[in-house]
Protein backbone atom coordinates (compact mmCIF):
# COMPACT_ATOMS: atom_id res chain seq x y z
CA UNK A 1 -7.05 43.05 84.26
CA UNK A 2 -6.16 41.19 87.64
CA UNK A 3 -3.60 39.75 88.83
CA UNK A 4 -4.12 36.05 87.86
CA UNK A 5 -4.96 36.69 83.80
CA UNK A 6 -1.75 39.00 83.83
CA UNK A 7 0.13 35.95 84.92
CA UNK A 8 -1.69 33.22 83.00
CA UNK A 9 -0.97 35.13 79.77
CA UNK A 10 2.46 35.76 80.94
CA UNK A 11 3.23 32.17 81.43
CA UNK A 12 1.50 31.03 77.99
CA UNK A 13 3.75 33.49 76.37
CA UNK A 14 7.17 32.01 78.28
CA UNK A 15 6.01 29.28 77.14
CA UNK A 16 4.78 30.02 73.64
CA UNK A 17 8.48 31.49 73.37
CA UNK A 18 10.09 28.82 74.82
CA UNK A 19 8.21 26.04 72.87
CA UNK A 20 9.27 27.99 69.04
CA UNK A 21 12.70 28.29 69.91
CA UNK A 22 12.75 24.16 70.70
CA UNK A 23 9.81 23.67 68.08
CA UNK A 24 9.07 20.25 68.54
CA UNK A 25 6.16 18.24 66.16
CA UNK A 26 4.71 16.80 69.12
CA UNK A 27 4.64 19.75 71.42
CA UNK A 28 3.48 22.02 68.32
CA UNK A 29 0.29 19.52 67.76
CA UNK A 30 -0.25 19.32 71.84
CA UNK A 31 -0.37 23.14 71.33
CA UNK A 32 -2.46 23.19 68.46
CA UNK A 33 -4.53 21.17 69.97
CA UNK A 34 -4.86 23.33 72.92
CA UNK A 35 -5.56 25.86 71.10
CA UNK A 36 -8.98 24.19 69.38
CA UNK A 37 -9.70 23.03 72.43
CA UNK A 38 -9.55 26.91 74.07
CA UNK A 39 -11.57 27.77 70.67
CA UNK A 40 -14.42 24.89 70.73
CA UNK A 41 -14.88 26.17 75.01
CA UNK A 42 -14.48 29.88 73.20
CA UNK A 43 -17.91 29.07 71.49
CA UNK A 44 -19.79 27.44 74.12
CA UNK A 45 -19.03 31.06 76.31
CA UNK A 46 -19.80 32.86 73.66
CA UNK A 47 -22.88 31.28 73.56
CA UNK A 48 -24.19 30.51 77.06
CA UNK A 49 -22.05 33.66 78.99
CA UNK A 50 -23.68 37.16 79.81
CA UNK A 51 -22.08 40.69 79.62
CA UNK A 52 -18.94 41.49 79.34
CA UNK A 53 -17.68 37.98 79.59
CA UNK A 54 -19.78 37.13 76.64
CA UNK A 55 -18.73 40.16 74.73
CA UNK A 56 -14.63 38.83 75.45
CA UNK A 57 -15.63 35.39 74.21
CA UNK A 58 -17.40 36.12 70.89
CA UNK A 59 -14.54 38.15 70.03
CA UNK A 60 -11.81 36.09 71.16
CA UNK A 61 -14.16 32.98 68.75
CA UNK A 62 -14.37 35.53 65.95
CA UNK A 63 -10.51 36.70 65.61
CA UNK A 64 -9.17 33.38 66.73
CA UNK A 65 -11.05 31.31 64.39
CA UNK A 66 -10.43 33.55 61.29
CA UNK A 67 -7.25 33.65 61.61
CA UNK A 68 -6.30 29.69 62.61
CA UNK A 69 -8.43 29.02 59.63
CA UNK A 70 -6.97 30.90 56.81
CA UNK A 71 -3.49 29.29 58.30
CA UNK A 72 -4.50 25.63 58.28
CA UNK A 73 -5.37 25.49 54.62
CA UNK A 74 -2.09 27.09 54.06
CA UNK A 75 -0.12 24.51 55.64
CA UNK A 76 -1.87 21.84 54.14
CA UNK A 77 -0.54 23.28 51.22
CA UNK A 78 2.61 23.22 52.20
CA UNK A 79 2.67 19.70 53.64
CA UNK A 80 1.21 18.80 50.10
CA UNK A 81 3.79 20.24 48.05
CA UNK A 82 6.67 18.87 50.38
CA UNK A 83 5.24 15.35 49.52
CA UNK A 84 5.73 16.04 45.80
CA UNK A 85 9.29 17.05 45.59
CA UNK A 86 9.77 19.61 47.93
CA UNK A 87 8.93 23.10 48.11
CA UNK A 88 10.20 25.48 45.18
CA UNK A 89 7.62 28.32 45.32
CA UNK A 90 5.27 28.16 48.48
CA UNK A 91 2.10 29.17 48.09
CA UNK A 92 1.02 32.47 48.36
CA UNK A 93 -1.09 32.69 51.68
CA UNK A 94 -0.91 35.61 55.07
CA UNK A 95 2.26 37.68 55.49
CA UNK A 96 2.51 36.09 58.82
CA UNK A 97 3.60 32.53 57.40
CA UNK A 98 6.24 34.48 54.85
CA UNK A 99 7.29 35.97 58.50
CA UNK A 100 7.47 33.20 60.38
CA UNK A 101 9.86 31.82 57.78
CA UNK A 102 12.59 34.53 57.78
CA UNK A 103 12.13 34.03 61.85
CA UNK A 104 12.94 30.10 61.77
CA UNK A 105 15.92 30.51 59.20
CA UNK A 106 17.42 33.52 61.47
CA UNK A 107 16.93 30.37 64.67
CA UNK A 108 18.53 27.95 62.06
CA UNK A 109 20.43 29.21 59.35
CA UNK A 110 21.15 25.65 57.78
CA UNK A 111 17.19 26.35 56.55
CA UNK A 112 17.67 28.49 53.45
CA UNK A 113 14.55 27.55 52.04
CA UNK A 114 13.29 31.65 50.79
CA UNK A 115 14.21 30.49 47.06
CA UNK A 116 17.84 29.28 47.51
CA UNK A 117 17.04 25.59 48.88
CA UNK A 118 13.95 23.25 49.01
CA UNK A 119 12.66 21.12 51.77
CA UNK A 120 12.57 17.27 50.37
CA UNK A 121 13.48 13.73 52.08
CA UNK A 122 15.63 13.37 48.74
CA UNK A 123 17.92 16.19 49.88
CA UNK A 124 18.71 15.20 53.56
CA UNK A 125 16.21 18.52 54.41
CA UNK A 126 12.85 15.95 55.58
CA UNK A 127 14.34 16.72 59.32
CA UNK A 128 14.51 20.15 58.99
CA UNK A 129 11.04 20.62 57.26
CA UNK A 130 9.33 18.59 60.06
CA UNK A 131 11.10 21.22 62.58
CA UNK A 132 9.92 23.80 60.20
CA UNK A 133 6.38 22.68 60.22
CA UNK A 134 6.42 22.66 63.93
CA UNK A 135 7.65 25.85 63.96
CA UNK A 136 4.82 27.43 61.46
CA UNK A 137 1.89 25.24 63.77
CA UNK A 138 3.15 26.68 66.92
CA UNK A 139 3.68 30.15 66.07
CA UNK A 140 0.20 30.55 63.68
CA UNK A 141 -1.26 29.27 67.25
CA UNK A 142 0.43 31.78 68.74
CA UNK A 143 -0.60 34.67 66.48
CA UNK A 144 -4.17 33.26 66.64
CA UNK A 145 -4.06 33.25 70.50
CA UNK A 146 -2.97 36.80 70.66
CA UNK A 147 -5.42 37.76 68.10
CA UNK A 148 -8.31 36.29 69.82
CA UNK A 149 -7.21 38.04 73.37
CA UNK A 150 -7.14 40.97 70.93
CA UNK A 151 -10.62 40.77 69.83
CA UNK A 152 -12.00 39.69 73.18
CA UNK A 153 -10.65 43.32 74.80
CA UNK A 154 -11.99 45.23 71.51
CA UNK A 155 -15.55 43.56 72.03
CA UNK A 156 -15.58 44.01 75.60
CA UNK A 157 -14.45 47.77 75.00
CA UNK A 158 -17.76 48.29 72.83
CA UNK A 159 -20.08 46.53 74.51
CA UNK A 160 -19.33 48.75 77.74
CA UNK A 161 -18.92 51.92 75.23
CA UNK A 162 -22.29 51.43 73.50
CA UNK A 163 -23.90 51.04 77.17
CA UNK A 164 -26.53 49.26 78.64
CA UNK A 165 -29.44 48.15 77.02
CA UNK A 166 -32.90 48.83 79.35
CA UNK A 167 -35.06 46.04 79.33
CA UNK A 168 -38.89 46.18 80.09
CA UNK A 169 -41.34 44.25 80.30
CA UNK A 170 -44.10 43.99 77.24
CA UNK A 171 -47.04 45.53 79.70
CA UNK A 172 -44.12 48.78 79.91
CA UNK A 173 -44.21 48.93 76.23
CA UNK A 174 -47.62 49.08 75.88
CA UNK A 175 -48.77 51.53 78.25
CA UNK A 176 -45.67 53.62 76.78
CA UNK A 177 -47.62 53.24 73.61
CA UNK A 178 -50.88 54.15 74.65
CA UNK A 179 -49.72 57.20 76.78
CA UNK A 180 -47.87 58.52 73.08
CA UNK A 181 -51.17 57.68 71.20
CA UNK A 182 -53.31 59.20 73.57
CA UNK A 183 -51.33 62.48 73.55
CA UNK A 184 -51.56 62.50 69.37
């Protein structure tokens, strides 16, 4: 790994960090956004890049989109049931949102929301549930992000361990195919 990705993943993770411990609903969706963005370029590499930089990509698409998926539909849910009354039993979902949780009340303990308290505009909590949304967006990016880097080194690892692939042209094949018939 050179010296440039080491420092480009080092700065998206200051800054990953810094953005969840100020989560912000603007700056989570600019990061959400950023990282469909990263995912919809993920898929034109995967698709148009050769070797080992194709190999990253399709795994970084793979992990990445998985993951971001399964979480979206979850937090529709949750925006959904926060509409209705507030939030009494989330829905079950990955372990990472149930994580994420006990992270953001330990950052703001006025949050109790893990079966003591509810999230609802009728309760004075509507501020705290948008910073908790925020929170859950950023940090599902995040995950996904790390996920998809994740994937991209564990392609790229077997792609180089399953080696390369000789290539020949059709006239090869066939006079490879006479010479075995020929000594039948």
């Amino acid at each position: 790994m050179n010296n440039s990705r080491r420092t480009w993943l080092l700065l998206a993770a200051v800054v990953a960090t810094f953005c969840l411990l100020f989560a912000d609903p603007i700056l989570a969706e600019l990061y959400y956004t950023f990282g469909l963005l990263l995912f919809a370029f993920g898929i034109l590499l995967a698709i148009y890049a050769r070797g080992q930089r194709r190999a990253f990509w399709i795994g970084f698409v793979i992990l990445f989109g998985i993951y971001l998926s399964q979480t979206t539909s979850s937090s529709f849910q949750l925006i959904q049931l926060a509409q209705f009354g507030g939030i009494r039993n989330p829905p079950m979902g990955l372990i990472t949102t149930r994580l994420l949780g006990i992270i953001y009340e330990g950052l703001h303990p006025e949050a109790s929301f893990s079966g003591r308290g509810q999230f609802s505009p009728n309760n004075g909590m509507g501020n705290m549930y948008v910073g908790y949304m925020a929170f859950l967006t950023m940090g599902h990016t995040l995950i996904a992000l790390g996920l998809g880097v994740i994937g991209g080194r564990s392609a790229k690892y077997l792609m180089a361990s399953a080696g390369q692939v000789k290539i020949r042209s059709i006239e090869e094949v066939l006079l490879e195919v006479d010479r075995d018939q020929a000594d039948v």
